[in-house]
Protein backbone atom coordinates (compact mmCIF):
# COMPACT_ATOMS: atom_id res chain seq x y z
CA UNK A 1 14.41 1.84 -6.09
CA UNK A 2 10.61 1.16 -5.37
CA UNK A 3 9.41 1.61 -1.63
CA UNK A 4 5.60 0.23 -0.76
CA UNK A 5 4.06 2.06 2.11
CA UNK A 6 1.87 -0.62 4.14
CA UNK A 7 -1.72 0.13 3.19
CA UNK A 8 -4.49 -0.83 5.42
CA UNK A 9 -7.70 -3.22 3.87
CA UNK A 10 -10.82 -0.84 4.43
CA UNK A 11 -13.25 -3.08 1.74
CA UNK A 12 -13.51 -6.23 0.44
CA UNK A 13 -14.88 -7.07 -3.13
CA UNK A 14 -17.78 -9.80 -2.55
CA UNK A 15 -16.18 -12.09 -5.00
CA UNK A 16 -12.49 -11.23 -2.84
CA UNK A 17 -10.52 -10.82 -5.96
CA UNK A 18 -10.64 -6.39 -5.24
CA UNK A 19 -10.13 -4.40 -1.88
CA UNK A 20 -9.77 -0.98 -1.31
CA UNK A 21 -6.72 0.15 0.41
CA UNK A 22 -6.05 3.64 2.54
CA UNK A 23 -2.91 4.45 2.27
CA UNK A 24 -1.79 7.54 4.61
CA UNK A 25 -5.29 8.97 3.84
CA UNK A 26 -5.44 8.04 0.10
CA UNK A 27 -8.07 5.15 -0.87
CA UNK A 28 -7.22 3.27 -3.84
CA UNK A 29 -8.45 -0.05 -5.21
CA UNK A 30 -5.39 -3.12 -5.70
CA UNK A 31 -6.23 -6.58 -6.84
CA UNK A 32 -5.79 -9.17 -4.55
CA UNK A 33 -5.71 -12.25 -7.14
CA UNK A 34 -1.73 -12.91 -5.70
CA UNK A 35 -3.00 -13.46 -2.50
CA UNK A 36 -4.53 -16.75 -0.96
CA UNK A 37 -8.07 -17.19 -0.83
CA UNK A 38 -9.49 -15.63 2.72
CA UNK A 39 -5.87 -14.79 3.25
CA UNK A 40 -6.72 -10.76 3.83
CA UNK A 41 -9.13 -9.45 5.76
CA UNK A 42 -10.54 -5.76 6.51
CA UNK A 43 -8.23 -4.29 8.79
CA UNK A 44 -4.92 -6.04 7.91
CA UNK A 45 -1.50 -4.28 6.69
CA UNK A 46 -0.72 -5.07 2.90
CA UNK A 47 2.00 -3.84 0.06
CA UNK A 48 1.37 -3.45 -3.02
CA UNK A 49 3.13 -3.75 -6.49
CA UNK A 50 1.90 -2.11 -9.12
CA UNK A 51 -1.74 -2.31 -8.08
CA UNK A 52 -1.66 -6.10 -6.73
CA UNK A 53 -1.36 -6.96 -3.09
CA UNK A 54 1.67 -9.16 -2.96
CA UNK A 55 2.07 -9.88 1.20
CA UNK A 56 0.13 -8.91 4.52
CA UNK A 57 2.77 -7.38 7.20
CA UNK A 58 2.41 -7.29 10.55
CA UNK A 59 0.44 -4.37 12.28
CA UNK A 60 2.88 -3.02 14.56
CA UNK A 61 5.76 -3.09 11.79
CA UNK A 62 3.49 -1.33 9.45
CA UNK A 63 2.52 1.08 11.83
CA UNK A 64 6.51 1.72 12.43
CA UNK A 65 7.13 1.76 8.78
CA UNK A 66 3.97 4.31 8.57
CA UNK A 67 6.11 6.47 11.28
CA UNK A 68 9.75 6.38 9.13
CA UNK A 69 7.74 7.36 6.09
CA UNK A 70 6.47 10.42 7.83
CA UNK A 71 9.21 11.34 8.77
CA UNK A 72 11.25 11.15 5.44
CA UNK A 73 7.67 13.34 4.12
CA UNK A 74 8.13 16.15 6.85
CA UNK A 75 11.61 16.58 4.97
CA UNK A 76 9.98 16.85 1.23
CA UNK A 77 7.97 19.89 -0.36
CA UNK A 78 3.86 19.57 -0.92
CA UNK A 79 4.27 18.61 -4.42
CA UNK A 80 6.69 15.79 -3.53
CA UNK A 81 4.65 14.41 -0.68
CA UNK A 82 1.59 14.10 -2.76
CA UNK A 83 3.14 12.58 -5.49
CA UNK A 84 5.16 10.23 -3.42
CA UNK A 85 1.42 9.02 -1.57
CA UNK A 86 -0.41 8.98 -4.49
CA UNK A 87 1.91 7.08 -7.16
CA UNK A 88 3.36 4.50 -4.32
CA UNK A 89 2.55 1.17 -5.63
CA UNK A 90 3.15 2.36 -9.43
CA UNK A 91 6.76 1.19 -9.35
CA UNK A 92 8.35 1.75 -13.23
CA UNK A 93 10.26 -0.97 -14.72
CA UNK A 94 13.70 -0.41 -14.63
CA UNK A 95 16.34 -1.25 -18.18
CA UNK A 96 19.35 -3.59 -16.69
């Protein structure tokens, strides 16, 4: 299963196709050409998929999802915290 922890928009590309993202501390670029023109703004929640920003979630239920997710990461080892942070939105295709 693939879990996207909300990200918060800290840039926006002048053309508004790129943004950077922090996500629990980590900065990352994602594309936001799935996304409606002027439909994100610096300082909104996103998820992402696989670099692309696919839907804007309210603050307070990102900020609760933040919470559960930091909570499940208190339970895991350094090694599986980092990985689980940095490799969030880098979902692998799954065989059916």
């Amino acid at each position: 299963m693939c879990l996207s922890i909300p990200s918060k928009v800290v840039k926006i590309s002048e053309d508004k196709t790129m943004c950077t993202v922090d996500t629990m501390g980590v900065q990352r670029d994602a594309n936001l050409m799935m996304m409606d023109d002027e439909d994100v703004k610096v300082g909104d929640y996103v998820l992402l998929h696989i670099g692309f920003v696919m839907n804007k979630i309210d603050e307070t239920e990102a900020l609760r999802s933040i919470d559960t997710y930091k909570e499940i990461l208190e339970l895991m080892n350094e090694e599986e915290r980092k990985k689980v942070i940095l490799e969030d939105d880098e979902c692998p295709a799954r065989a059916t």
